[in-house]
Protein backbone atom coordinates (compact mmCIF):
# COMPACT_ATOMS: atom_id res chain seq x y z
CA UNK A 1 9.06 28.62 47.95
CA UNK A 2 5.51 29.02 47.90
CA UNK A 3 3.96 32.34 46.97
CA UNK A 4 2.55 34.83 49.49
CA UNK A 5 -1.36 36.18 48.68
CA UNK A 6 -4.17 38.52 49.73
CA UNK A 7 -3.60 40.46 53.22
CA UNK A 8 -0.36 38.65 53.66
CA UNK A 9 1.55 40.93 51.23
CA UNK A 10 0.01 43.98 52.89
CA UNK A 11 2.18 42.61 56.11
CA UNK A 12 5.06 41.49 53.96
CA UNK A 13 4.75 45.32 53.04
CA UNK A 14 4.63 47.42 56.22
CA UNK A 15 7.34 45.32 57.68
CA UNK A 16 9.79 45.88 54.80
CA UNK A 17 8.90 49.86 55.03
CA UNK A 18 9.49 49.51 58.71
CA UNK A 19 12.54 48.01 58.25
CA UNK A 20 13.70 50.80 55.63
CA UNK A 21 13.07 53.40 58.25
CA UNK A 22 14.73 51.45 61.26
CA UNK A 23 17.53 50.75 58.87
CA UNK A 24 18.07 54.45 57.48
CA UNK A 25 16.99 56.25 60.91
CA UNK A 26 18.66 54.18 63.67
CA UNK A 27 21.31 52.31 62.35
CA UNK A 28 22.66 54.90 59.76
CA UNK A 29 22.86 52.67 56.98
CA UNK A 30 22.81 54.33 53.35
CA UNK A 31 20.04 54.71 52.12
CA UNK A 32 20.65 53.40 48.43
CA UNK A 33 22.33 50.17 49.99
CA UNK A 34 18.93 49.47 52.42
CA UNK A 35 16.62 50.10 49.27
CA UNK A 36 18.73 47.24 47.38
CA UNK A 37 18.71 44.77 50.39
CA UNK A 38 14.94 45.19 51.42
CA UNK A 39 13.80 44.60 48.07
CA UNK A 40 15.76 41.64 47.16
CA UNK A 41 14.02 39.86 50.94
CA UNK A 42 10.93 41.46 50.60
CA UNK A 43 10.99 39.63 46.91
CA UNK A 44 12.85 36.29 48.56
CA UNK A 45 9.68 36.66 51.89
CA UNK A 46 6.77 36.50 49.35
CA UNK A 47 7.58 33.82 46.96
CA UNK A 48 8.42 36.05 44.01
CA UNK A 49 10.60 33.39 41.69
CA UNK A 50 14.59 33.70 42.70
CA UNK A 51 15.62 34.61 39.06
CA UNK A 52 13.07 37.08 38.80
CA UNK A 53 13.40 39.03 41.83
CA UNK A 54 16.36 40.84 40.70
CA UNK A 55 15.65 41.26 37.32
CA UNK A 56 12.27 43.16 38.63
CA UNK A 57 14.52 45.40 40.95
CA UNK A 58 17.14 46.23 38.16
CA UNK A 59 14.37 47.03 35.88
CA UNK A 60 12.54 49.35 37.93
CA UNK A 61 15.80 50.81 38.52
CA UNK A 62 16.59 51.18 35.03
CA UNK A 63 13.11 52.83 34.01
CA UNK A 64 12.89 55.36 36.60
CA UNK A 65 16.76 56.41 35.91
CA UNK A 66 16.40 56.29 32.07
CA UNK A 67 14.46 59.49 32.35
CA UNK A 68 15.62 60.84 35.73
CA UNK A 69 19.27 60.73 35.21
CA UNK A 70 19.65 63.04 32.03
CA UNK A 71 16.83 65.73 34.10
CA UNK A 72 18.98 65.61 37.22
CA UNK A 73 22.65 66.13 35.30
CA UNK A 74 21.11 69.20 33.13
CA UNK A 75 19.33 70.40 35.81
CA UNK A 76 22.27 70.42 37.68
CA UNK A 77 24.53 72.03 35.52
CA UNK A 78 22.15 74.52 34.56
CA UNK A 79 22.00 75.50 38.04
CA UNK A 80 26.24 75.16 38.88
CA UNK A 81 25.89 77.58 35.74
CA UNK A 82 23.81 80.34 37.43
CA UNK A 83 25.76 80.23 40.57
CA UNK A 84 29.33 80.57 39.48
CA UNK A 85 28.20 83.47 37.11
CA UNK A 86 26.41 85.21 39.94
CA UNK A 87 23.26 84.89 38.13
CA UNK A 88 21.48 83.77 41.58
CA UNK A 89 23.23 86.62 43.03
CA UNK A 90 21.65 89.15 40.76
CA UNK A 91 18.31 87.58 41.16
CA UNK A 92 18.32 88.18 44.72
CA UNK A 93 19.74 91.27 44.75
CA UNK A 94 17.10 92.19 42.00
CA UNK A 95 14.22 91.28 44.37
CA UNK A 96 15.48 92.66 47.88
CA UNK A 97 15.62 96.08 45.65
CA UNK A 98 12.28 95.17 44.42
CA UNK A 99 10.46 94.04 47.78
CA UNK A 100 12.37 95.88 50.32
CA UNK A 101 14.04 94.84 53.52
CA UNK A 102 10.87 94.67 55.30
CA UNK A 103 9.13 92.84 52.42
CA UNK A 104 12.32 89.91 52.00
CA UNK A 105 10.97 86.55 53.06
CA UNK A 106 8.35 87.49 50.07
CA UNK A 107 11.28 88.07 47.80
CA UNK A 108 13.05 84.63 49.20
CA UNK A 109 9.83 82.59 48.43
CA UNK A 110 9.96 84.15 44.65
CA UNK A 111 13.22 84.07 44.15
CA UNK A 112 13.21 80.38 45.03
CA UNK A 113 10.18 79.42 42.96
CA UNK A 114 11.82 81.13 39.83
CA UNK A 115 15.50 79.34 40.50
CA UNK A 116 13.86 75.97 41.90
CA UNK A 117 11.82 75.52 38.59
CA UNK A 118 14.46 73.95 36.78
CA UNK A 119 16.82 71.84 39.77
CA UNK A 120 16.08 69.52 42.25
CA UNK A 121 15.59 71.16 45.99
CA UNK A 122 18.83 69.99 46.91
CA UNK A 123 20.42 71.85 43.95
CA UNK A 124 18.35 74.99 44.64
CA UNK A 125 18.92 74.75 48.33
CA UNK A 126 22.81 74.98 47.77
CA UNK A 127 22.31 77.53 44.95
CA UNK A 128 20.27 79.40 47.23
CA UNK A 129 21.75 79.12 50.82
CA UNK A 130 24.76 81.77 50.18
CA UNK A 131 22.18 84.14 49.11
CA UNK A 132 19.83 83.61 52.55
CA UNK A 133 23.09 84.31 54.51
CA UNK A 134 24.08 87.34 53.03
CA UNK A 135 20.31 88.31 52.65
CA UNK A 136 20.25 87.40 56.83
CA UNK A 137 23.39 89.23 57.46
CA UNK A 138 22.92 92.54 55.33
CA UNK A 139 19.11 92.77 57.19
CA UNK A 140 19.99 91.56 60.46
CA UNK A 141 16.69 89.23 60.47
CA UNK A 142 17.02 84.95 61.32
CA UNK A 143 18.18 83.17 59.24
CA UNK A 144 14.34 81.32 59.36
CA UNK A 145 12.78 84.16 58.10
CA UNK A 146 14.94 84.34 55.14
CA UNK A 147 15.12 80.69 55.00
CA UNK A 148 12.07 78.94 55.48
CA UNK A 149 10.14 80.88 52.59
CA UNK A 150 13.32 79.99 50.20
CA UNK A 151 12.60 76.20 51.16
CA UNK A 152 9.24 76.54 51.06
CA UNK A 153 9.31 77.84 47.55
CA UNK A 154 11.42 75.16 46.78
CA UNK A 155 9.51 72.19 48.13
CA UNK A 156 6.43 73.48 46.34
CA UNK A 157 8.05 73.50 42.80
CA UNK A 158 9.90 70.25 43.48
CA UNK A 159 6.87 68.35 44.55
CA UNK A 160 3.97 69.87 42.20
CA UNK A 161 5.46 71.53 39.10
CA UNK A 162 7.03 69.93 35.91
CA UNK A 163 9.96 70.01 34.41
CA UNK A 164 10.58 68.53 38.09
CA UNK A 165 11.51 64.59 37.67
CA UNK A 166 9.26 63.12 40.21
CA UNK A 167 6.21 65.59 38.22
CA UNK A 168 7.23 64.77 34.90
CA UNK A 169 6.63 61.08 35.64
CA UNK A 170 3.53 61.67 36.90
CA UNK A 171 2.50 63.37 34.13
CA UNK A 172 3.16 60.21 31.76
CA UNK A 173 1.64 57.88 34.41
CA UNK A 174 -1.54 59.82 34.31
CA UNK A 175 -1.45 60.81 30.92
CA UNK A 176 -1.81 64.25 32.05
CA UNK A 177 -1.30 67.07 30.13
CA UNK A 178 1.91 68.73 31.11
CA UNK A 179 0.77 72.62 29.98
CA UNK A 180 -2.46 72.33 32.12
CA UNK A 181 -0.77 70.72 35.02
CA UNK A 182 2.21 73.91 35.08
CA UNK A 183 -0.89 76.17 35.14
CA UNK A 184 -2.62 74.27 37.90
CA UNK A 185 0.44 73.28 39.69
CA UNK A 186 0.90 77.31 39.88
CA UNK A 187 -2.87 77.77 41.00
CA UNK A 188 -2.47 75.55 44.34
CA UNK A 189 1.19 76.18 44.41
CA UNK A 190 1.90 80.01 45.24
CA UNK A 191 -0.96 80.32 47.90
CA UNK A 192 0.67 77.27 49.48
CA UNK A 193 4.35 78.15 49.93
CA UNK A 194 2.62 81.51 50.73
CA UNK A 195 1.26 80.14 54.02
CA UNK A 196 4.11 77.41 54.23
CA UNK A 197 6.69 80.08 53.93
CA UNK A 198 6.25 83.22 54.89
CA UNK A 199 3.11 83.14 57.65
CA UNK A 200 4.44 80.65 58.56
CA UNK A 201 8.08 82.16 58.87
CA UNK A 202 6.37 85.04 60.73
CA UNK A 203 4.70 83.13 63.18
CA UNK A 204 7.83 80.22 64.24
CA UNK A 205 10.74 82.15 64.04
CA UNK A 206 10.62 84.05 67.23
CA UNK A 207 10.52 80.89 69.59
CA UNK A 208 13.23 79.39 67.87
CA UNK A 209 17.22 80.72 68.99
CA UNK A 210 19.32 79.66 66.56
CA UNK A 211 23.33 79.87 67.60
CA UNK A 212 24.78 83.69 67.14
CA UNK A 213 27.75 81.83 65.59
CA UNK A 214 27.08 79.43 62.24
CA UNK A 215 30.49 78.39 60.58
CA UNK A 216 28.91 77.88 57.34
CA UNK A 217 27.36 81.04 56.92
CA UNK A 218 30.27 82.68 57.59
CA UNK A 219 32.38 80.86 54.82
CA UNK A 220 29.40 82.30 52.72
CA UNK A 221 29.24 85.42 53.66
CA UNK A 222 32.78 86.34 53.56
CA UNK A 223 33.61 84.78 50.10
CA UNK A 224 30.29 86.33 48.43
CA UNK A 225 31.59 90.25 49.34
CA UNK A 226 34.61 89.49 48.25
CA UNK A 227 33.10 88.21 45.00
CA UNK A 228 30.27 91.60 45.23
CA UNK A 229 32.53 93.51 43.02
CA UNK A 230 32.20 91.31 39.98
CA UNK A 231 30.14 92.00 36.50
CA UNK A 232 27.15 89.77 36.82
CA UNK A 233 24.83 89.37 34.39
CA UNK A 234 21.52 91.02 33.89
CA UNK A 235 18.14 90.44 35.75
CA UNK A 236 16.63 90.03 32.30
CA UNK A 237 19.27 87.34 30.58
CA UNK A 238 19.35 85.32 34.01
CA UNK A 239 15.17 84.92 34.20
CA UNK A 240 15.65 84.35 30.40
CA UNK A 241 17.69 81.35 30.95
CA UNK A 242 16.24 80.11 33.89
CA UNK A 243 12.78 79.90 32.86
CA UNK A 244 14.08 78.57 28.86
CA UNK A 245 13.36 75.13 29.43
CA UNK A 246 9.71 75.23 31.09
CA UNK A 247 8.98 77.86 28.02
CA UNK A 248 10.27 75.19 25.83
CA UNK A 249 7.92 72.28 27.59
CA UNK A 250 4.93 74.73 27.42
CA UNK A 251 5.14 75.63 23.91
CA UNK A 252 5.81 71.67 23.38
CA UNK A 253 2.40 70.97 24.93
CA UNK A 254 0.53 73.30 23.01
CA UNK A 255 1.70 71.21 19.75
CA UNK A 256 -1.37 69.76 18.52
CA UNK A 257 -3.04 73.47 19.05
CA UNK A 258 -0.38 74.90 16.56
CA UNK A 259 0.48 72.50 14.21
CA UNK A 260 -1.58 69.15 12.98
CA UNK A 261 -0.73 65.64 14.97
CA UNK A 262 2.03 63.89 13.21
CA UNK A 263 2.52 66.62 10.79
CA UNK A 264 6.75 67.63 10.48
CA UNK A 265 6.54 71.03 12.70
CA UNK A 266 4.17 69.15 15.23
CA UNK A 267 6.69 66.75 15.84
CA UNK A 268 9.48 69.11 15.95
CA UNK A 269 7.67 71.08 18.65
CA UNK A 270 7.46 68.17 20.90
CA UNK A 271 10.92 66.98 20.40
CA UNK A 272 11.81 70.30 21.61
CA UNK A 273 9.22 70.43 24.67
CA UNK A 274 10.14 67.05 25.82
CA UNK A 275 12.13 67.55 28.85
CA UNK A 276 15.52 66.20 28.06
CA UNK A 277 15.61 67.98 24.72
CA UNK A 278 14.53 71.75 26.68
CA UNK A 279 16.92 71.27 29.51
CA UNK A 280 19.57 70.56 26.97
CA UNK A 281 18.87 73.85 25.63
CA UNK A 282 19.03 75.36 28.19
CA UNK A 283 22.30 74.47 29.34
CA UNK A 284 23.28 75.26 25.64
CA UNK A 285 22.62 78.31 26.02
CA UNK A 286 23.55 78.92 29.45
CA UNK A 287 26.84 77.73 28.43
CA UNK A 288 26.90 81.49 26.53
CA UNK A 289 24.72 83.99 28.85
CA UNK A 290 26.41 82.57 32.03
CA UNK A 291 29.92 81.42 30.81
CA UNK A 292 31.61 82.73 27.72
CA UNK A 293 29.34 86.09 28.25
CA UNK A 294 30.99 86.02 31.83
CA UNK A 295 34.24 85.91 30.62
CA UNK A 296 34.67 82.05 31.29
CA UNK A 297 37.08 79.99 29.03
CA UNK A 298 35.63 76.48 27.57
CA UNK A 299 37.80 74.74 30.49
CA UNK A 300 36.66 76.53 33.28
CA UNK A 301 32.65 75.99 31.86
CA UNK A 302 33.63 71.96 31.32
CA UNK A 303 35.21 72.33 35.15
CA UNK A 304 32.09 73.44 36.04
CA UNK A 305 29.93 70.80 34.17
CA UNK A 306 32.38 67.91 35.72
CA UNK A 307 32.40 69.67 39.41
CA UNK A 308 28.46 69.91 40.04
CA UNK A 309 27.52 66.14 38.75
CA UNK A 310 29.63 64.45 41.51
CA UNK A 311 27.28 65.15 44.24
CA UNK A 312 24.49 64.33 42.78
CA UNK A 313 25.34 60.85 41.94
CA UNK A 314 24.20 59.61 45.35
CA UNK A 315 20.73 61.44 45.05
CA UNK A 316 20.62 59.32 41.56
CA UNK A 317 21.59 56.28 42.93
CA UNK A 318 18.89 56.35 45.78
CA UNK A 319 15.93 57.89 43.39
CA UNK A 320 17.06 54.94 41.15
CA UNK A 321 17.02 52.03 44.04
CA UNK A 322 13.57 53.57 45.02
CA UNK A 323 12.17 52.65 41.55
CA UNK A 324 13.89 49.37 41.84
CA UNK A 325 11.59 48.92 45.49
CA UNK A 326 8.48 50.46 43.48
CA UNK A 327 8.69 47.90 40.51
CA UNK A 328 8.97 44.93 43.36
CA UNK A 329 6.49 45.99 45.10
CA UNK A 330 4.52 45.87 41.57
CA UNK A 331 5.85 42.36 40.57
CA UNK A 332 5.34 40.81 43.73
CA UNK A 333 1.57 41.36 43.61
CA UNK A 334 1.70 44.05 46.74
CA UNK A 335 0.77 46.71 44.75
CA UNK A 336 -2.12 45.17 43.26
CA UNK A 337 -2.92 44.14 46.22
CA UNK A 338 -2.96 47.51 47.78
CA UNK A 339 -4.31 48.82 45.12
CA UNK A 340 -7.54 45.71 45.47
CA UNK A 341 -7.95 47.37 49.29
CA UNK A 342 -7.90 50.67 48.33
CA UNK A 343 -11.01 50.19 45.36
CA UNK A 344 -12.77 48.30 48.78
CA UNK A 345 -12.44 51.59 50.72
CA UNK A 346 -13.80 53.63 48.22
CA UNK A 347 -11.13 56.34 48.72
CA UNK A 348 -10.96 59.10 46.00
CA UNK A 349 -8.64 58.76 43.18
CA UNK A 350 -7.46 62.45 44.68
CA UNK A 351 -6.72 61.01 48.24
CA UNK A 352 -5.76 57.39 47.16
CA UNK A 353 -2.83 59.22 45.48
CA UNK A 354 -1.92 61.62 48.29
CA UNK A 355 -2.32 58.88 50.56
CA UNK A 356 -0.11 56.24 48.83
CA UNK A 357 2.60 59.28 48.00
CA UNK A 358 2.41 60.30 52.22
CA UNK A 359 3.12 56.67 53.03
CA UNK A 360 5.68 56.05 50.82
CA UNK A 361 7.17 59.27 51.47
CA UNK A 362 7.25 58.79 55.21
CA UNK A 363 9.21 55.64 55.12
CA UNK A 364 11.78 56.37 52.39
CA UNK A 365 12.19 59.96 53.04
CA UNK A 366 12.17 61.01 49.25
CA UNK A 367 9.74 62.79 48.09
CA UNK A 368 10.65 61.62 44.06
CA UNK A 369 10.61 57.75 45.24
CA UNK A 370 7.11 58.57 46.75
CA UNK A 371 5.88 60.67 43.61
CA UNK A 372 7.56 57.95 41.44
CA UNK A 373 6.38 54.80 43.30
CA UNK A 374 2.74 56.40 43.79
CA UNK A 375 1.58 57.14 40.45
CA UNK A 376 2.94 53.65 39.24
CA UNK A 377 0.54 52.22 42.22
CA UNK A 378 -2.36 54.75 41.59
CA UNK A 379 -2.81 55.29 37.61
CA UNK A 380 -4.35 52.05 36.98
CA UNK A 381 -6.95 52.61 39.76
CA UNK A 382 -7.24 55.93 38.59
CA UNK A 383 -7.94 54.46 34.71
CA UNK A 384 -10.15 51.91 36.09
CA UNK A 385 -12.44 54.44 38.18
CA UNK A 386 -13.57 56.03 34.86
CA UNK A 387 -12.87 59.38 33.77
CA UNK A 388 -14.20 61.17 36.65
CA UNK A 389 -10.69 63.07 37.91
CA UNK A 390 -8.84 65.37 35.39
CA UNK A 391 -5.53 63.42 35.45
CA UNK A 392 -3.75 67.15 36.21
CA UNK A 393 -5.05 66.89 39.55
CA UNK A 394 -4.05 63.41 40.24
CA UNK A 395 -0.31 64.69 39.31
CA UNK A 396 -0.67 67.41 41.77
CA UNK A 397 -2.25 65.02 44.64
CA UNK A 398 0.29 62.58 44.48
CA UNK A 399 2.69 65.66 44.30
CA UNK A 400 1.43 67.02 47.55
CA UNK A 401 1.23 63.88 49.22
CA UNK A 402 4.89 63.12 48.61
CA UNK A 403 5.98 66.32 50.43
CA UNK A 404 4.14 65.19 53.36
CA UNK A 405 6.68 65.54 57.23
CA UNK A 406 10.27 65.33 56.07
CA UNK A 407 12.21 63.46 58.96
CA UNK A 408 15.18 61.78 59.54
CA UNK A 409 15.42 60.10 56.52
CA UNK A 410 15.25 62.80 54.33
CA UNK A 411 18.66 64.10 52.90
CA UNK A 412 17.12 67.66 52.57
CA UNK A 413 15.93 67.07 56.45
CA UNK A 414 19.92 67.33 57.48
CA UNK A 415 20.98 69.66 54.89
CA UNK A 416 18.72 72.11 56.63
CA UNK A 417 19.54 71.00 59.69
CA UNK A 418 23.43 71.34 59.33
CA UNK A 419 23.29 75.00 57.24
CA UNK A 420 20.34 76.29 59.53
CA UNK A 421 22.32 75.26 62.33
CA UNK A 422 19.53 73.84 64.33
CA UNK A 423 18.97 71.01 66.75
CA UNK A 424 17.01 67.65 65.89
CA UNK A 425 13.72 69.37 67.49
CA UNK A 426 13.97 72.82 65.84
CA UNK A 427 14.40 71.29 62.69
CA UNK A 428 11.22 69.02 63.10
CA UNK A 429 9.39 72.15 64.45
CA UNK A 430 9.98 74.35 61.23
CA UNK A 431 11.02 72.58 58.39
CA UNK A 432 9.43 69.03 59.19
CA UNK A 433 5.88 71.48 59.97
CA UNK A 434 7.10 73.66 57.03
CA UNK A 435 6.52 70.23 54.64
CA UNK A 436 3.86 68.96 56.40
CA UNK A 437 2.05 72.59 55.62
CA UNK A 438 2.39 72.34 52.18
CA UNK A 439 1.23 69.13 51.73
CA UNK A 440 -2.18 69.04 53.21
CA UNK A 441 -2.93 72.43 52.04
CA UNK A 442 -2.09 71.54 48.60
CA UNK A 443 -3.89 68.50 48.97
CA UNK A 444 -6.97 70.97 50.44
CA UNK A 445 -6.67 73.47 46.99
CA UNK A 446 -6.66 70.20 45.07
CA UNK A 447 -10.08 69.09 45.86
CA UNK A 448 -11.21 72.79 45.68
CA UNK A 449 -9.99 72.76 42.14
CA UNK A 450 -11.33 69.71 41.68
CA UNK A 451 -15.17 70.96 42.54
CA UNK A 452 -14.53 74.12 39.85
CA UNK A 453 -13.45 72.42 36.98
């Protein structure tokens, strides 16, 4: 079969990503098992040799989960740690004593920014959700004024900040330096989930009605007053464990300020700060401040560790298949061909990546496939361009860009849906806007970033 060239592939290309949406949106099919199939014909519809084409999927699988797959199971259990020794519990009830009643869509954006730093939004969000209940309950607010800040805090750490997957891979696709891009990532972060969460919160939540009765939040609140009475742990050990790993990473980054390149202690440093090696720490030690500190026996900790990765293993399976579509989109030529009509347009480095991430984001409905799949698309346009654009800004484009209108393919679209307990349209009027907030401001603070530095 003869091989498909120029403009062609950029067809080839929109129809399989229209086909991933019609597939995933109308017809329900799962998403993991539509990534596999429209690679493999996209490969087979532009010539790409028959033995290659799945080699090219399975390695692009295999390279985004190599690193992905140990962040998301720490992450995870990190976080399953925190909740079952109320650590998330005392965090919250830390900051409504803190901000107030009046004040507590502020203390729902910090709270998830702080617990969202080290697990995927998903994680948070289900770490988080009991909390936003009682929170709703105990105030008598809506649940969207409690809630949307919490996702909003979430979103922005997921899509902009490492030790988050998607981030950390854009950090070694740009070479970026992962110290400067926290700090950054912080700089355009906070004012966005500020106006993402609660403004925004303030302004939407009064035209939306959500149902006096929501089943889940009652499970919630019920079983959390029952469990109000228990000895959780301190404000102080919980932040302490939460934040371990992204101290670890920072004080990895500032290596080569410390100690000598390739000197002993140097490399010791950056074992430490990489971000397998600090999350492993972290649930090390979480294993003590949250579990045998708690009063939880070595089976009941392990019980935990089995419980929380079964989930997840669909979220890894589809992050994985969407590297597997990024690296045939790569060996098929598309991508260089993309990337040949996007040096033509002249486009930024800045908005080529926010741009690519928004697309890709839109039609698989993940914002780590779009980060992921972006930055592989965008770097070497980015090195060829010259060194014009700090590469910590390029991370934090792309980031923003991949948060861009979460819709019906999004997993996170109907977990909010279903614990929010609102309709299609509600949802797409304050969580879909909610995304769609954060990611052209952020792109907006990027460029203004860009100007100062």
């Amino acid at each position: 079969m003869e091989a498909v060239h120029g403009s062609m592939l950029l067809v080839y290309a929109v129809i399989a990503i229209a086909l991933l949406i019609l597939l995933i949106t109308r017809y329900r099919v799962y998403p993991f098992l539509v990534l596999l199939i429209v690679s493999l014909l996209l490969g087979l519809a532009v010539g790409m040799p028959i033995d290659k084409i799945v080699k090219a999927f399975e390695t692009g699988n295999g390279n985004t989960l190599g690193h992905i797959a140990v962040v998301v199971g720490l992450g995870t259990m990190l976080g399953k740690m925190m909740a079952e020794s109320g650590g998330a519990e005392r965090v919250a009830n830390t900051l409504i004593h803190l901000f107030g009643e009046k004040n507590i869509h502020w203390a729902m954006m910090v709270v998830a920014i702080i617990v969202g730093l080290p697990v995927f939004f998903e994680v948070g969000f289900v770490l988080l959700i009991p909390i936003a209940f009682n929170v709703a309950k105990r105030t008598g607010k809506s649940l969207l004024l409690i809630g949307l800040p919490m996702v909003a805090g979430l979103s922005v750490v997921h899509g902009l900040i490492p030790p988050h997957p998607a981030a950390l891979l854009a950090v070694q696709a740009y070479h970026a330096d992962i110290g400067k891009t926290i700090a950054y990532g912080l700089i355009v972060g906070i004012p966005t989930a500020i106006v993402a969460g609660p403004l925004f919160a303030l302004l939407i939540h009064k035209s939306i009605k959500l149902p006096a009765n929501n089943p889940l939040a009652e499970q919630f609140v019920e079983t959390h007053t029952e469990g109000a009475k228990r000895d959780l742990p301190s404000f102080g050990v919980t932040l302490f464990t939460i934040l371990l790993p992204v101290i670890l990473m920072l004080v990895g980054s500032w290596a080569d300020l410390v100690f000598t390149p390739k000197t002993l202690p140097n490399d010791l440093l950056r074992f430490v700060g990489s971000s397998d090696i600090a999350l492993l720490i972290a649930v090390l030690v979480s294993f003590y401040t949250f579990g045998a500190a708690r009063g939880f026996n070595r089976a009941q900790i392990q019980k935990f560790c089995g419980d929380c990765l079964a989930p997840i293993a669909g979220i890894t399976l589809i992050v994985g298949a969407g590297g597997g579509f990024g690296n045939i989109l790569r060996e098929s030529g598309i991508s260089q061909q993309i990337v040949a009509s996007a040096s033509q347009a002249n486009l930024s480095p800045l908005l080529l990546g926010w741009f690519v991430a928004a697309l890709i984001r839109l039609a698989t409905g993940s914002a780590t496939v779009a980060m992921t799949t972006a930055c592989g698309i965008v770097a070497p346009i980015a090195a060829a361009a010259g060194g014009g654009v700090k590469p910590e800004l390029l991370v934090l484009a792309t980031g923003a860009g991949s948060l861009i209108f979460s819709h019906v393919n999004d997993g996170g679209f109907w977990l909010i849906k279903e614990y929010f307990g609102m309709t299609v349209g509600q949802t797409f009027k304050t969580w879909s806007l909610c995304e769609t907030i954060i990611s052209v401001m952020g792109l907006g603070l990027v460029f203004a970033l860009a100007a100062i530095l």
